[in-house]
C-alpha atoms as a PDB file:
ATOM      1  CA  UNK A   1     184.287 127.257 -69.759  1.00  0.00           C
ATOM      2  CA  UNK A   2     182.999 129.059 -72.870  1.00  0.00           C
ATOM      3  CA  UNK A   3     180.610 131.023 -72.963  1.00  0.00           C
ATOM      4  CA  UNK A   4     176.604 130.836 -73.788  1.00  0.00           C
ATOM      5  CA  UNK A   5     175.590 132.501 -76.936  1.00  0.00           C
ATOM      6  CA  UNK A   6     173.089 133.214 -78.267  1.00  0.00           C
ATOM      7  CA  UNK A   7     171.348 134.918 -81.504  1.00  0.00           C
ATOM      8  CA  UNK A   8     170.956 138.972 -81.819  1.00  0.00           C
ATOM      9  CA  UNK A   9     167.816 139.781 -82.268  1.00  0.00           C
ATOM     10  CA  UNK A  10     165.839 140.093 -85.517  1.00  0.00           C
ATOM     11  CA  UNK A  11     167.426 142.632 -88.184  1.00  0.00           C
ATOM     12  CA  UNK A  12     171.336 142.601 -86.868  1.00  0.00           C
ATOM     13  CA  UNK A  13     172.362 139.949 -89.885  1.00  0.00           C
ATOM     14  CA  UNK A  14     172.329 136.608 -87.522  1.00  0.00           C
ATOM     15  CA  UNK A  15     175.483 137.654 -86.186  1.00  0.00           C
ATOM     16  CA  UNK A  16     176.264 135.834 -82.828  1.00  0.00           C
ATOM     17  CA  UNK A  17     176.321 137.622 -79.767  1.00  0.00           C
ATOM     18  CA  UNK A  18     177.082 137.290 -76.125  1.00  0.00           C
ATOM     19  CA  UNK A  19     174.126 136.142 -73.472  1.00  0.00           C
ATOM     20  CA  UNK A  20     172.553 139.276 -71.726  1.00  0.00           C
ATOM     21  CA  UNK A  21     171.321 140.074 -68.735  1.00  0.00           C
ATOM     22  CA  UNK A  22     167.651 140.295 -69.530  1.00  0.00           C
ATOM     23  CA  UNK A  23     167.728 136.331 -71.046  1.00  0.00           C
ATOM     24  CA  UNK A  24     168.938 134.691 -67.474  1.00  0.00           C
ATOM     25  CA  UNK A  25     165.820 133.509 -65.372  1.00  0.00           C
ATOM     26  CA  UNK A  26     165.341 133.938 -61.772  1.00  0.00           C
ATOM     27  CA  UNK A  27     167.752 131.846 -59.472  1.00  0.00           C
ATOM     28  CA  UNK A  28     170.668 132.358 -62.258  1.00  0.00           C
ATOM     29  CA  UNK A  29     173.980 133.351 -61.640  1.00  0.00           C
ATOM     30  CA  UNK A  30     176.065 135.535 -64.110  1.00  0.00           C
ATOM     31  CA  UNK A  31     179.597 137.583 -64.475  1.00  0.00           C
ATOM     32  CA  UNK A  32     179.123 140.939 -66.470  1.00  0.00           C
ATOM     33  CA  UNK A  33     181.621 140.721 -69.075  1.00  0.00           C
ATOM     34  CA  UNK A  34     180.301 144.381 -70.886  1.00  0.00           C
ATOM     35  CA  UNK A  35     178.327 147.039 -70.872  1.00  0.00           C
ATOM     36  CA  UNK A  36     177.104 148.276 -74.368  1.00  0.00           C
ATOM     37  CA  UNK A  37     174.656 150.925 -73.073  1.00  0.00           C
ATOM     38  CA  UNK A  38     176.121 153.738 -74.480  1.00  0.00           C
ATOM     39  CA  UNK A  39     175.801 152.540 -78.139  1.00  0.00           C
ATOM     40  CA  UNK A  40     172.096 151.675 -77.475  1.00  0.00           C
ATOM     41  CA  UNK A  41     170.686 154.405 -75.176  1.00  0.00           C
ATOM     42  CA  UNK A  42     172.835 157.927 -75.150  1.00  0.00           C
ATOM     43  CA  UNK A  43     172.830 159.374 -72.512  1.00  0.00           C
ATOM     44  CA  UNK A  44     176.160 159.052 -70.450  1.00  0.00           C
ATOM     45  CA  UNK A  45     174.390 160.022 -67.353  1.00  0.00           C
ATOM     46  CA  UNK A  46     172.348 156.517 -67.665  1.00  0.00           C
ATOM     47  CA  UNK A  47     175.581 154.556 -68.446  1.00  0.00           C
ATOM     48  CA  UNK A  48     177.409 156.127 -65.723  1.00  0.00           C
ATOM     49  CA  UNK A  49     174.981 155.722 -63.322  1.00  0.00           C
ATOM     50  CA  UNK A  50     174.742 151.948 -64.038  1.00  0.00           C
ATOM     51  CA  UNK A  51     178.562 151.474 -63.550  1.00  0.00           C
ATOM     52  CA  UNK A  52     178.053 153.850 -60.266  1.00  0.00           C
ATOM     53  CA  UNK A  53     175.205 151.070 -58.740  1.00  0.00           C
ATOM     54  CA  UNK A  54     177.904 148.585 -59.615  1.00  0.00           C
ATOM     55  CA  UNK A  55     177.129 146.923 -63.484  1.00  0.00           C
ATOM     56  CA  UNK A  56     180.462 146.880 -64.689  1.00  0.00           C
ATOM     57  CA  UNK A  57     182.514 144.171 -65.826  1.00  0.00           C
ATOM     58  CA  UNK A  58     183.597 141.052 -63.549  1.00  0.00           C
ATOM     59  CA  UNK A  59     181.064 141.604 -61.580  1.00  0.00           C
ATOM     60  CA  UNK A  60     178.380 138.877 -59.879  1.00  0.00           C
ATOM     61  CA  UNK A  61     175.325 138.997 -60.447  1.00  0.00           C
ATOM     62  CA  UNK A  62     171.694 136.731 -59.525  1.00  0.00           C
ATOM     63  CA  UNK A  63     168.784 136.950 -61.136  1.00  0.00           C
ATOM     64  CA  UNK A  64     165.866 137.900 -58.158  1.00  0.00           C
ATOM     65  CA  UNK A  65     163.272 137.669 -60.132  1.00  0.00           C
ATOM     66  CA  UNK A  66     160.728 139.564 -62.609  1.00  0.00           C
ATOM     67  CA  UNK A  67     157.822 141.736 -61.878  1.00  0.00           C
ATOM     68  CA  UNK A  68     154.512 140.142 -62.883  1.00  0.00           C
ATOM     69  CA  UNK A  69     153.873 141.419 -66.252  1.00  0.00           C
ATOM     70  CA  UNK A  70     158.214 140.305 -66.908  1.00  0.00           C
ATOM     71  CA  UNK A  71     159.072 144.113 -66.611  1.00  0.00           C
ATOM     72  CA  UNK A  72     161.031 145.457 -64.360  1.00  0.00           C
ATOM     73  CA  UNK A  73     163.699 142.623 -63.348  1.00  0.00           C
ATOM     74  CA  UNK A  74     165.205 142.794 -59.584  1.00  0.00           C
ATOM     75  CA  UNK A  75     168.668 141.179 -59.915  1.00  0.00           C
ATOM     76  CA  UNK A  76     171.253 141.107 -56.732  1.00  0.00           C
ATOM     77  CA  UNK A  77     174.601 142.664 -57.239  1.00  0.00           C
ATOM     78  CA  UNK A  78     177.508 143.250 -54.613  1.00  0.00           C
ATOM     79  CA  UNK A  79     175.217 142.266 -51.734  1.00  0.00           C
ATOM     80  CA  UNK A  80     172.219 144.998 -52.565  1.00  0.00           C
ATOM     81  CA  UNK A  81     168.846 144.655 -55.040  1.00  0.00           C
ATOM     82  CA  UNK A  82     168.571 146.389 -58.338  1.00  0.00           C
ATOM     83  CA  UNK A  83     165.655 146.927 -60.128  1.00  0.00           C
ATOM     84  CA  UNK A  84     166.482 147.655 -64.195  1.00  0.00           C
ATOM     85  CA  UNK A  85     163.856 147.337 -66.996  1.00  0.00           C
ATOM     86  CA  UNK A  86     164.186 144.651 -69.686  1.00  0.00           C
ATOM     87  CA  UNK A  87     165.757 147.227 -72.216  1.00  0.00           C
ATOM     88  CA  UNK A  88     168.368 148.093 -69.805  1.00  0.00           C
ATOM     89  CA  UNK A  89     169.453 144.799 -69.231  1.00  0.00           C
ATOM     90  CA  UNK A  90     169.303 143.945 -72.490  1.00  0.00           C
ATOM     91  CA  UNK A  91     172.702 146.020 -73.316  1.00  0.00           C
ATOM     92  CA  UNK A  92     174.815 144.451 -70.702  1.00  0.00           C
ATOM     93  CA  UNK A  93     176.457 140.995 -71.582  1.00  0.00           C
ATOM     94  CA  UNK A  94     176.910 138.350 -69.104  1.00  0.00           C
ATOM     95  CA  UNK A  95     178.545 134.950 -69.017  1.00  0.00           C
ATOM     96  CA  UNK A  96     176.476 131.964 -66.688  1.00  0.00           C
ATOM     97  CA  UNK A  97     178.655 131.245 -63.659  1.00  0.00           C
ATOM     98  CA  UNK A  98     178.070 128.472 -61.291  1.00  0.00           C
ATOM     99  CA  UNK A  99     176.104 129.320 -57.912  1.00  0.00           C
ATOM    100  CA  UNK A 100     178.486 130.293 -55.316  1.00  0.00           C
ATOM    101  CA  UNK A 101     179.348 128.085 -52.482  1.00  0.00           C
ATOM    102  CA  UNK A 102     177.472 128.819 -49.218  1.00  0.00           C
ATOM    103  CA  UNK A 103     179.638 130.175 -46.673  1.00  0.00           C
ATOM    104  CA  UNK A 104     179.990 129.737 -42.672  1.00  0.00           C
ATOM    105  CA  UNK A 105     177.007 132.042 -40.936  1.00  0.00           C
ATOM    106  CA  UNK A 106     175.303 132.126 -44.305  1.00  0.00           C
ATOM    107  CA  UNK A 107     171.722 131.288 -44.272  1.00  0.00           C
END
């Protein structure tokens, strides 16, 4: 399957770039393919605490959904909630995945 792209935003020379997380809508289901926070925000203690709660690459995530004014976004990875602002989200590259299959005991 290859993946969704989509245009960087304005002023980075219409170069093509990867989907991020902050694009999917509630209910969507994504694989974290990379993390670019460190060239956008500094400070290793943010990027390493993002890998620490579990945004690092192959893993699942859902879209929860999005606070009512769109800012924070609660998205669902390895079984817990996060909550991350747009501008986090924005640096961390996803690919759309299918929903996974419901499994016995799930609800």
């Amino acid at each position: 399957m290859q993946p969704t792209l989509a245009r960087c935003r304005p002023g980075d020379s219409g170069r093509v770039r990867s989907l991020t997380l902050d694009q999917l809508q509630p209910g969507e289901h994504a694989r974290v393919t990379q993390c670019r926070l460190e060239k956008a925000l500094g400070p290793h203690a943010l990027v390493q605490r993002l890998c620490e709660m579990g945004l690092v690459p192959g893993a699942a995530v859902r879209v929860v959904r999005f606070a009512p004014v769109g800012d924070p976004m609660e998205v669902e990875v390895y079984g817990y909630h996060l909550s991350l602002r747009k501008s986090e989200a924005a640096w961390i590259e996803v690919e759309r995945t299918p929903a996974p299959e419901p499994t016995c005991g799930s609800v």
